[in-house]
N, C-alpha and C. Protein backbone atom coordinates (compact mmCIF):
# COMPACT_ATOMS: atom_id res chain seq x y z
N UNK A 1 -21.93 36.14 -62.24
CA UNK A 1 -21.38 35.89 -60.92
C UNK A 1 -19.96 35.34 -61.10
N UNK A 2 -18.81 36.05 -60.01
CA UNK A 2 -17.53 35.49 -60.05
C UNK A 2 -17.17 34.76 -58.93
N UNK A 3 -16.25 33.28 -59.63
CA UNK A 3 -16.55 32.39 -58.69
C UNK A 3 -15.05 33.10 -57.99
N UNK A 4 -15.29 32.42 -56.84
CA UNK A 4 -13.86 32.72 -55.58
C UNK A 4 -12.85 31.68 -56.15
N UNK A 5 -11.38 32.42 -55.93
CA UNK A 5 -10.55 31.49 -55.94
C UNK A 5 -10.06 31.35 -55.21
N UNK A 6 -9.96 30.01 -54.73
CA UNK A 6 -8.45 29.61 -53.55
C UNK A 6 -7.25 29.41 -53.52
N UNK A 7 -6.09 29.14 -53.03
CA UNK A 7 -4.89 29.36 -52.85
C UNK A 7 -4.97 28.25 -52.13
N UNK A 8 -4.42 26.88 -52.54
CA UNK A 8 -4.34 26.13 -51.73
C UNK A 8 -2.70 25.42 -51.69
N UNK A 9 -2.09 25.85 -50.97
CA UNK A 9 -0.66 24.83 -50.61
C UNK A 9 -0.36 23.54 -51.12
N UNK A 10 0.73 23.44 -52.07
CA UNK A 10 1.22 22.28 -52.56
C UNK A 10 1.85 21.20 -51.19
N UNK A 11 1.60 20.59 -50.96
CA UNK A 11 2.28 19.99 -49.96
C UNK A 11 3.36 19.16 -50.30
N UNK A 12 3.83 19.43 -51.42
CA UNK A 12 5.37 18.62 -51.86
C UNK A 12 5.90 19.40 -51.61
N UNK A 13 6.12 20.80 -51.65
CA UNK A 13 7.06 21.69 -51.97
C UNK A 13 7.96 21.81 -50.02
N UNK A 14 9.28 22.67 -50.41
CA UNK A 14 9.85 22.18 -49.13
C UNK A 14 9.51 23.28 -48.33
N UNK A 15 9.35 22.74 -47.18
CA UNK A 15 8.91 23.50 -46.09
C UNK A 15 7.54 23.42 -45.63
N UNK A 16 6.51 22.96 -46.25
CA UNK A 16 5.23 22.87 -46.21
C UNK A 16 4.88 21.64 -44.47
N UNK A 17 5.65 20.66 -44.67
CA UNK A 17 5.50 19.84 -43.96
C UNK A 17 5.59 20.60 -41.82
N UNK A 18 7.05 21.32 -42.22
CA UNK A 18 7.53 22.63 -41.05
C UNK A 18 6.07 23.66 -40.35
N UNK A 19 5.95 24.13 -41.44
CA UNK A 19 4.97 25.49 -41.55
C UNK A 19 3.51 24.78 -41.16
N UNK A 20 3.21 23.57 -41.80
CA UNK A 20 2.01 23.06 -41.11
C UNK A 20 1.82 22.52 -39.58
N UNK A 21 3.17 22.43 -39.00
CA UNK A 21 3.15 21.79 -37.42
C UNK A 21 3.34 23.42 -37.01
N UNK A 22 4.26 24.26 -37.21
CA UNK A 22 4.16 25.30 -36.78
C UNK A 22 3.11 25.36 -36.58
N UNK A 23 2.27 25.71 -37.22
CA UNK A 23 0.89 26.54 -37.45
C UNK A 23 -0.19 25.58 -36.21
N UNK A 24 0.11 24.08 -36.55
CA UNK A 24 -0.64 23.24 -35.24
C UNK A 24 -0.37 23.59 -34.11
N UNK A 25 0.73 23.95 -33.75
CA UNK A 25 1.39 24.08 -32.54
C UNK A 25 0.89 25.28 -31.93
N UNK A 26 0.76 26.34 -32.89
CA UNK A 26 0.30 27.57 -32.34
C UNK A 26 -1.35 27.80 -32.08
N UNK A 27 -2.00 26.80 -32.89
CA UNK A 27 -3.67 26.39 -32.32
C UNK A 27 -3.63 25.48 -31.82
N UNK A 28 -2.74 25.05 -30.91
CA UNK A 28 -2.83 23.59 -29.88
C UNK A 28 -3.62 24.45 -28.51
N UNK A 29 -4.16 23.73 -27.91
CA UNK A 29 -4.94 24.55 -26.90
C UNK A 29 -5.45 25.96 -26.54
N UNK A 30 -5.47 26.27 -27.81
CA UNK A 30 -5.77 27.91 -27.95
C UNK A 30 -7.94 28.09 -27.94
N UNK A 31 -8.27 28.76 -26.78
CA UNK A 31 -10.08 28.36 -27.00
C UNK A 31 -10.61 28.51 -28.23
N UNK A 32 -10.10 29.47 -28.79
CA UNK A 32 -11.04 29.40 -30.14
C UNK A 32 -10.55 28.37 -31.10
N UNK A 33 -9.59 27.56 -31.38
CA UNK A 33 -9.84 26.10 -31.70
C UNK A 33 -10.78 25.14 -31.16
N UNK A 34 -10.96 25.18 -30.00
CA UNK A 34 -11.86 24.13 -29.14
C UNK A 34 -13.02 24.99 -29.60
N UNK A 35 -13.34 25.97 -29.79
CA UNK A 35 -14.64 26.51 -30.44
C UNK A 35 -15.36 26.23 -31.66
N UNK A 36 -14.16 26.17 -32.65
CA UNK A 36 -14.07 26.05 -33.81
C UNK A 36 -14.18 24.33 -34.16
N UNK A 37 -13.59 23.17 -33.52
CA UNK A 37 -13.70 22.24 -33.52
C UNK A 37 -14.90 21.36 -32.87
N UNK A 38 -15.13 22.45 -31.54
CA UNK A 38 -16.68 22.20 -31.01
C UNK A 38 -17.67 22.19 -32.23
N UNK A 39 -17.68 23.46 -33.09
CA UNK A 39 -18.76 23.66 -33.84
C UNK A 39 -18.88 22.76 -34.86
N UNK A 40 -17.88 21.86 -35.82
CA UNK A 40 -17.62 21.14 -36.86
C UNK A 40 -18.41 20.07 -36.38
N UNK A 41 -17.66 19.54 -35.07
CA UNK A 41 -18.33 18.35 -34.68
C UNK A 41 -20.22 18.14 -34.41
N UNK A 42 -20.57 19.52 -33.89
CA UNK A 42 -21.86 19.51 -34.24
C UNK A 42 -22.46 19.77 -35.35
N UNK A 43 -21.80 20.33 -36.24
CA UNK A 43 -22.47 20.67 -37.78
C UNK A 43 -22.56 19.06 -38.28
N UNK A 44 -21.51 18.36 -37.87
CA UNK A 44 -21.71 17.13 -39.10
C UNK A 44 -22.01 15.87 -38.53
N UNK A 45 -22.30 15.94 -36.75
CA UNK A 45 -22.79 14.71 -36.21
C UNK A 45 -24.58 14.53 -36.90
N UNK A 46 -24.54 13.07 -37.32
CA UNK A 46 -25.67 12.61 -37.74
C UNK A 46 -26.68 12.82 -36.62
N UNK A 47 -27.98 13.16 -37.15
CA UNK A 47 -29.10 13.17 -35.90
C UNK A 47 -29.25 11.71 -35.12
N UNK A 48 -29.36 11.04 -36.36
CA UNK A 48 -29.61 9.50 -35.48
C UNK A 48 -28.53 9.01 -34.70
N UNK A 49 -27.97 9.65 -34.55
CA UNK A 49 -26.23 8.87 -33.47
C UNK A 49 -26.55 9.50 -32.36
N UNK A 50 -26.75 8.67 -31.96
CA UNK A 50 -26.48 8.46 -29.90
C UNK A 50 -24.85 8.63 -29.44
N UNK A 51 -24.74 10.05 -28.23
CA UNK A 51 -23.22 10.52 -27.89
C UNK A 51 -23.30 9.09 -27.14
């Protein structure tokens, strides 16, 4: 079996800091963020926690 590799962004390098608000800016109120963030929050809320 071959494992996956990722590509993950140096965040020193220049421009990284730019390109990451870009990128926020363009999933700022977009629904499938609120979808996507809906779902996280239920994947990892503990059972025993009261909303």
């Amino acid at each position: 079996m071959k494992l996956p590799r990722l590509r993950v962004p140096d965040p020193r390098t220049p421009g990284f800091r730019e390109e990451a608000n870009r990128q926020a800016m363009k999933l700022r109120d977009a629904p499938e963020e609120r979808e996507a963030l809906d779902f996280i929050e239920a994947a990892f809320k503990p059972a025993d926690h009261p909303e």
